[in-house]
Structure formats: structure tokens, C-alpha cells
Protein backbone atom coordinates (compact mmCIF):
# COMPACT_ATOMS: atom_id res chain seq x y z
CA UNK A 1 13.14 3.17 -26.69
CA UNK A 2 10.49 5.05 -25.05
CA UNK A 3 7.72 3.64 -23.40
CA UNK A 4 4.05 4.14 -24.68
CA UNK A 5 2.74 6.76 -22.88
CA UNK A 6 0.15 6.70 -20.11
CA UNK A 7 -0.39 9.84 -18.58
CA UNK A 8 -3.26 11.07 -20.02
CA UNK A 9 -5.61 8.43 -18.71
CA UNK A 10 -3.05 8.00 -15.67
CA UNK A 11 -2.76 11.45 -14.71
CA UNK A 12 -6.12 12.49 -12.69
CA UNK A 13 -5.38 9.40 -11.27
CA UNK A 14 -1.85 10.35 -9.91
CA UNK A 15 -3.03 13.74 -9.18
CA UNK A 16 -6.03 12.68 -6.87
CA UNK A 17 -3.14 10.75 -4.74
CA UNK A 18 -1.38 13.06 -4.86
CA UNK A 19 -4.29 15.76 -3.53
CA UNK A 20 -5.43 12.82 -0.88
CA UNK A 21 -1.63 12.73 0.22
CA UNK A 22 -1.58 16.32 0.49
CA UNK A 23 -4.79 16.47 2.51
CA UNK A 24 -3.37 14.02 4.99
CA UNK A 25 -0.06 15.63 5.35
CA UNK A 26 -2.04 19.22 6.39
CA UNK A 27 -3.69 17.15 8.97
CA UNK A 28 -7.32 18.07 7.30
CA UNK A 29 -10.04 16.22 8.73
CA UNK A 30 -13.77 16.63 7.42
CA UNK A 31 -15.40 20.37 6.99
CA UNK A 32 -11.95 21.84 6.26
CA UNK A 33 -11.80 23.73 3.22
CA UNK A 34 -9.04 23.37 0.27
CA UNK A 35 -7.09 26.11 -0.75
CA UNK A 36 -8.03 27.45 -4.16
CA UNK A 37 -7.84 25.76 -7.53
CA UNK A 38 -4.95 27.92 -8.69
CA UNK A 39 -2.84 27.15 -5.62
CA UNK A 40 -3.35 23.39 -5.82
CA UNK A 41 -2.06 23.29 -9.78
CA UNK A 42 0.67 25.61 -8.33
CA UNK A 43 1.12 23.28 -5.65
CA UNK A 44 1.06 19.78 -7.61
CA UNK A 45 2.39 21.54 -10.75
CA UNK A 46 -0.82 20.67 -13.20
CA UNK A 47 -3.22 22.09 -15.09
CA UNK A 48 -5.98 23.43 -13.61
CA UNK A 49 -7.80 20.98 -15.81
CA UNK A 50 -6.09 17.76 -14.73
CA UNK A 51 -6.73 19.41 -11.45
CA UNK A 52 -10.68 19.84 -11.64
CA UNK A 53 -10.57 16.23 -13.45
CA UNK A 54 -9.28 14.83 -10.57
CA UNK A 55 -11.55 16.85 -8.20
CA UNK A 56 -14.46 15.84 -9.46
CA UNK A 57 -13.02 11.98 -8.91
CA UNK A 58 -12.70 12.73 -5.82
CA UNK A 59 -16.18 14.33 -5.30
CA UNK A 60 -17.69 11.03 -6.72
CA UNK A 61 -16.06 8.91 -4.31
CA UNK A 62 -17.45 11.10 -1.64
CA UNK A 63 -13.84 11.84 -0.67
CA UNK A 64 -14.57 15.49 -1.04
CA UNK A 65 -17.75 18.43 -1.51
CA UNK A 66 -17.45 20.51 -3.81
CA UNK A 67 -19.64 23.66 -3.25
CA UNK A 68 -20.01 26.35 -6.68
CA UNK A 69 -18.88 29.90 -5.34
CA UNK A 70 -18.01 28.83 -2.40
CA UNK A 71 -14.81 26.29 -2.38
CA UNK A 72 -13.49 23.00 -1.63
CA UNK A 73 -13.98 20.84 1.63
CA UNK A 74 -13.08 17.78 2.96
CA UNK A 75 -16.06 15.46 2.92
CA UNK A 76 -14.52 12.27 4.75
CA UNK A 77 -11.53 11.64 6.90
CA UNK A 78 -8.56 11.38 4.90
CA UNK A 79 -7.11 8.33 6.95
CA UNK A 80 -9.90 5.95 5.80
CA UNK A 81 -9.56 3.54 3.81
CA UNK A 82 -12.41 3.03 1.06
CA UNK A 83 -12.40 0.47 -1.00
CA UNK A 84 -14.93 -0.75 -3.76
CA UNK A 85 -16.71 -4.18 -3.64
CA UNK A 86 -16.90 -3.97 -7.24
CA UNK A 87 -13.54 -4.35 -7.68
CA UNK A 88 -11.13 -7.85 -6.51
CA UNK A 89 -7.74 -5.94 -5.50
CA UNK A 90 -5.42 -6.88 -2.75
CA UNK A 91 -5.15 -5.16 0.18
CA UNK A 92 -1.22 -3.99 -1.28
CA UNK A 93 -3.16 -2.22 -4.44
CA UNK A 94 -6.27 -1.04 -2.40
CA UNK A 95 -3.73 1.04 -0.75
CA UNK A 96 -1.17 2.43 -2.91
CA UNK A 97 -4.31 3.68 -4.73
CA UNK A 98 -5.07 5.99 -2.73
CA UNK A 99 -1.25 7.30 -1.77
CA UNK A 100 -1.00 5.13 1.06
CA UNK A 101 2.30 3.41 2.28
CA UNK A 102 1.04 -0.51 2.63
CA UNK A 103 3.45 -3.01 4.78
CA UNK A 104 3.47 -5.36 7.59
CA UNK A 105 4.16 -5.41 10.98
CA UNK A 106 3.69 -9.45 11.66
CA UNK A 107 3.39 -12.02 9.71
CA UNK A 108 3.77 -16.00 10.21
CA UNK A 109 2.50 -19.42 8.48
CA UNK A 110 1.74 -23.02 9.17
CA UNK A 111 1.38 -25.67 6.99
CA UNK A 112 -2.08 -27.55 7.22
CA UNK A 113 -2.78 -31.19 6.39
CA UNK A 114 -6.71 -30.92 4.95
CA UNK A 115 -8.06 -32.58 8.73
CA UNK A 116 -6.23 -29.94 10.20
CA UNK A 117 -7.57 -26.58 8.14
CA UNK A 118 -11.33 -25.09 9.08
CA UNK A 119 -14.07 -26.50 6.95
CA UNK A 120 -14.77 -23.74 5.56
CA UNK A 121 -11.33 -23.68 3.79
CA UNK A 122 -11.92 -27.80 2.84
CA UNK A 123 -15.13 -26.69 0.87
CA UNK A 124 -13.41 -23.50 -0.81
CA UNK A 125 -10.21 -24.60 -1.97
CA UNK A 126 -9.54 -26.35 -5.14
CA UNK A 127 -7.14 -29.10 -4.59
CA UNK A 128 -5.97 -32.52 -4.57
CA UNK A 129 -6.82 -34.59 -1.79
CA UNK A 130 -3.84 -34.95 -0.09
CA UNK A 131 -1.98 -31.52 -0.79
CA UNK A 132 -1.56 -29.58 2.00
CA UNK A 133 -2.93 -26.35 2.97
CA UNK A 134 -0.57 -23.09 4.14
CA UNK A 135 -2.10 -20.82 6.66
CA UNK A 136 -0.76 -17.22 6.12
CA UNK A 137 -1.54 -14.67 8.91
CA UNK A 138 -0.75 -11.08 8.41
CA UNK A 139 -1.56 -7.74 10.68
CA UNK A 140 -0.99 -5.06 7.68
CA UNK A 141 -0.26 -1.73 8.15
CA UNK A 142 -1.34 1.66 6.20
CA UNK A 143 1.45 4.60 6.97
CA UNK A 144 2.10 2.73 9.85
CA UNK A 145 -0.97 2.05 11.56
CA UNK A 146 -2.53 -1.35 11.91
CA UNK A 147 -5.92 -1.30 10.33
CA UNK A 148 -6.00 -5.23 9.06
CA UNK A 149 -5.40 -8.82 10.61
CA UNK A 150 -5.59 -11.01 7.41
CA UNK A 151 -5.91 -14.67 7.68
CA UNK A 152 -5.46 -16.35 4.23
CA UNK A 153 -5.49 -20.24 3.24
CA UNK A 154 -3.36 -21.16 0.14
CA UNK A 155 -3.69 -24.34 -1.89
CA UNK A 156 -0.04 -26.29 -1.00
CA UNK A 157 -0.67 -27.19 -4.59
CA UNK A 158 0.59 -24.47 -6.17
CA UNK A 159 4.18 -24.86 -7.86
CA UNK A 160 7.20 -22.67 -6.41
CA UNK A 161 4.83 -21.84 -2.97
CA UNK A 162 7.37 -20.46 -0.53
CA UNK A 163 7.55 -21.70 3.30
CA UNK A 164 9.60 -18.53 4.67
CA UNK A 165 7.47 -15.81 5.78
CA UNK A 166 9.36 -13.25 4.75
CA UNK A 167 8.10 -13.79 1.20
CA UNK A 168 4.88 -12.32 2.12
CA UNK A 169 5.28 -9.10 3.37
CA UNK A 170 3.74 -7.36 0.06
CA UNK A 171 1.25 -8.18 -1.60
CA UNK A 172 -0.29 -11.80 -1.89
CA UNK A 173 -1.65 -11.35 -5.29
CA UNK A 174 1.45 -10.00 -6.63
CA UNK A 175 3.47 -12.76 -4.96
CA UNK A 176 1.63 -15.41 -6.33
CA UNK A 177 1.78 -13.88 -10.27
CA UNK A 178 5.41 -13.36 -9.83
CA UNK A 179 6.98 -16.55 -8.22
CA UNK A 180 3.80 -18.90 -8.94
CA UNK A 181 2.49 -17.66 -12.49
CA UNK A 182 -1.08 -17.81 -10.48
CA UNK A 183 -3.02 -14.81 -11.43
CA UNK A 184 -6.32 -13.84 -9.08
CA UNK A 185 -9.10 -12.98 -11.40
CA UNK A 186 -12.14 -12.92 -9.38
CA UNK A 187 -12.80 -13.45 -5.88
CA UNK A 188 -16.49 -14.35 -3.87
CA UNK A 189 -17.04 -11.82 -1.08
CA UNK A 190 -18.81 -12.02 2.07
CA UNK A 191 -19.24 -9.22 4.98
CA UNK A 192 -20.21 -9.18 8.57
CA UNK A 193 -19.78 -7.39 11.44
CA UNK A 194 -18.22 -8.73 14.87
CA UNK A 195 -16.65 -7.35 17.59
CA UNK A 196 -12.64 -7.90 18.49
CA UNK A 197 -11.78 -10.17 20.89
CA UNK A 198 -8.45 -10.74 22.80
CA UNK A 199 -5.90 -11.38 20.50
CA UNK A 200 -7.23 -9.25 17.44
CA UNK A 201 -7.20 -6.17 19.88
CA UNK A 202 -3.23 -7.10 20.78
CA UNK A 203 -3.10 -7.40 17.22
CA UNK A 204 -4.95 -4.81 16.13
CA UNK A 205 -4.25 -2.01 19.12
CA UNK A 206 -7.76 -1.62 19.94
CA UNK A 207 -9.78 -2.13 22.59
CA UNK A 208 -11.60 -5.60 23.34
CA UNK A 209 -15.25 -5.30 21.93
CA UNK A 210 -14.54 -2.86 19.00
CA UNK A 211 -16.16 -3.40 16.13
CA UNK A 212 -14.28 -4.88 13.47
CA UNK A 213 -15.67 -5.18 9.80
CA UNK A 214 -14.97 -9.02 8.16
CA UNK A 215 -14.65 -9.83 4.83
CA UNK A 216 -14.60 -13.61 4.12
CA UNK A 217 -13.25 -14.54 0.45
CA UNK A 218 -12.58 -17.32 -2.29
CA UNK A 219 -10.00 -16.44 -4.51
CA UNK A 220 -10.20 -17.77 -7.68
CA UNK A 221 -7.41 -17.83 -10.34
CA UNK A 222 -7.89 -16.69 -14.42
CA UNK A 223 -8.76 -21.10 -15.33
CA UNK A 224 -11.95 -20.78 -12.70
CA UNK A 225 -10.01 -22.50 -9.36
CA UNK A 226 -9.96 -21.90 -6.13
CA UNK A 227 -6.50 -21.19 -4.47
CA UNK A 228 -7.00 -18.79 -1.45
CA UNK A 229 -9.59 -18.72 0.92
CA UNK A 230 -9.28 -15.49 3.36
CA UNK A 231 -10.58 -13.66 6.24
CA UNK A 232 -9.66 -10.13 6.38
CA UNK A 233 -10.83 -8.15 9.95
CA UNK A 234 -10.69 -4.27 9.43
CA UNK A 235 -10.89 -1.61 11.84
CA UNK A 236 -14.01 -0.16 10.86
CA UNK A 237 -13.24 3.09 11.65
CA UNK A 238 -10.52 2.58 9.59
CA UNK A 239 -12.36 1.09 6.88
CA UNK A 240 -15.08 1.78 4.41
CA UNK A 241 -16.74 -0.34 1.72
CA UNK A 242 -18.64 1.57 -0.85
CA UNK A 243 -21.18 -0.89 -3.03
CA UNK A 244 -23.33 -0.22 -5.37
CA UNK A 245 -26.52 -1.96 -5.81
CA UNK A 246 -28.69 -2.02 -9.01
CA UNK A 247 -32.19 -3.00 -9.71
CA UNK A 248 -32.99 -3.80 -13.25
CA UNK A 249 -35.40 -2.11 -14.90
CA UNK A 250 -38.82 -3.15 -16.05
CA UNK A 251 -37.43 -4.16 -19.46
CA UNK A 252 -35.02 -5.87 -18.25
CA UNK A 253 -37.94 -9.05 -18.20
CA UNK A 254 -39.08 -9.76 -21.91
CA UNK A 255 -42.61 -12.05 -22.44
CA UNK A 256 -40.88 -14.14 -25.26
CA UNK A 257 -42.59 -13.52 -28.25
């Protein structure tokens, strides 16, 4: 039986990967110019409508600039990584979004009792009082290149939680749907800037004092709770957050009548 089909709402999406993919493979960086339309559809085999769809994707994420009469250019390096705060996706999907390989290079985990885990984590997490807490830290890797040191708290209360670090090499949110029938929902976001010190710039491959961008999180599952509490340090030149902010307008506050 065939599947229903989801390329037409899939498809600009596959073909702006696949444009971003090409982009990195030509070794492109920001000012170059695309070839034409018609050799990209040639290229990706698409229409040149799928093509232009996906273009103009592209041009609203600011990944490109698109100039009338003139051409195509690169508008950001390709080996960023942007990522939306509107949206609450692993690191694992963040990536493969945009036609980049995701893995990683270390990983390794403790098991916490609650004196033992930060604060922090003792306020966030939703648990009983004396379940443990598992400390999971990760250095991932896009196409090979560090870019992330991840330090995520679990709740030791979730059912089928594996010990072996092996098990979380890919994606955290995808583990924990697939072995732990825990699905992420939502997540509470905070960013600041620091600099790296000594053992996020072994980690990392970067020099002591770089800036780093941190995003601190509480993960919270589809029933409302609290399960992972994280603290992801990017390289920020390997990193960029796009948010939008909105102010609501002036009817937006009603006298009631």
C-alpha cells in the first residue's frame, strides 16, 4: 500500500537542503553569486517553481539575497547554524533541517542523588523526592565539527531510562519518545553570553575566552512536567538564533464595555 503522499508541502522543504547542501559543498561563503535558476532545477532536477518556492524560503531566513535582474547571492555563511527560538527542536532535528550531518564525538553520564545535582536542576525538574537525577554530557558535532557542549539533567524517574551512554548519541528527544514514551512538547528558554573557559575550549577546539552563546532550558513533556533541564554552549560563530519579537497593537487593550 502506498503511503499518503507528502511532497507537495515537503518538497521546497527538501529542495532548500538540498540548495544549502549544495552551497556548502561549492565552498560559497557570503557575496558569492548562484548560478542561474535554470541550472539549479537542472542541477536538483525540479521545477523551476519548486525551485523559486524554495528560494524565496531561503531569502526569508536571510540565508540568501535575492536581487531582480541581477541574480542570486549568498547572504550568510553556509556553515552556520540558525535556529528559531520559536520553535522547541533538538539539537538532532535543528540540524538535519538544514542538510546537516548531526553526531557526537563524546558523550558520558552520572547518576545524581537530588543533594548532589545543581539547584538549579532541584527547582526545574519534576520528580519524586528521592528519584535520582542522570547527568548527560554531550560535545555534538555538525559535518564533523564541534559547535555544541550540551549538558542535560534527566528525571531518574522516567520508566526504561538507559545507564549506557551509548544510547545517546542521537537525538535526546527522539530517544526519550522511542524507548521512554516521553514526548517533549514545550521547553522554557533562556540565553546569555559567556566566554569559554578551560575545559569547554578542549571540548569545544577553541581558544580560552571565546565567546560562547548559552541556552539554559526546562523541558517539559505533552502532561505539563518537567523531565530535562539543559545547558547547551554554542560556538557563536557557529551559531545563530533568529527571534522574533511582537508588540501588540493598540487594539489589542479593550475598555470593557
Amino acid at each position: 500500500m502506498l503511503k499518503p503522499a507528502r511532497t507537495e508541502s515537503d518538497l521546497p522543504t527538501q529542495i532548500a537542503q538540498s540548495l544549502l547542501a549544495y552551497i556548502r559543498s561549492e565552498e560559497m561563503h557570503p557575496g558569492d553569486k548562484l548560478p542561474s535558476q535554470t541550472i539549479l532545477a537542472e542541477h536538483l532536477h525540479v521545477s523551476r517553481t519548486s525551485l523559486r518556492e524554495a528560494l524565496a524560503r531561503l531569502q526569508t531566513e536571510g540565508l540568501i539575497r535575492q536581487v531582480h535582474g541581477v541574480g542570486t547571492f549568498v547572504a550568510q555563511d553556509p556553515h552556520t547554524i540558525h535556529s528559531s527560538a520559536q520553535l522547541s527542536l533538538s539539537i538532532t532535528e535543528m540540524l538535519q533541517s538544514q542538510g546537516i550531518q548531526p553526531d557526537t564525538s563524546e558523550v558520558n553520564i552520572t547518576i545524581l542523588t537530588q543533594a548532589e545535582a545543581p539547584p538549579d536542576v532541584v527547582r526545574c525538574l519534576d520528580r519524586e523526592q528521592d528519584e535520582k537525577v542522570f547527568c548527560l554530557r554531550r560535545v555534538r558535532t555538525a559535518d564533523g565539527t564541534p559547535f555544541a557542549f550540551v549538558v542535560a539533567y534527566i528525571t531518574g524517574g522516567i520508566p526504561n531510562l538507559s545507564s549506557d551512554p551509548e544510547a545517546y548519541r542521537g537525538s535526546l528527544y527522539a530517544y526519550l519518545e522511542e524507548n521512554c514514551r516521553e514526548f517533549i512538547q514545550e521547553a522554557d528558554s533562556e540565553i546569555e553570553a559567556r566566554i569559554t573557559d578551560k575545559e569547554l575550549a578542549e571540548r569545544l577546539g577553541i581558544p580560552v575566552g571565546a565567546p560562547l552563546l548559552t541556552l539554559r532550558q526546562c523541558h517539559y513533556n505533552a502532561e505539563g512536567r518537567a523531565i530535562i533541564h539543559s545547558t547547551d554552549n554554542f560556538v557563536q560563530n557557529r551559531m545563530r538564533l533568529k527571534i522574533r519579537r511582537k508588540r501588540y497593537g493598540q487594539n489589542f487593550f479593550q475598555e470593557e464595555t
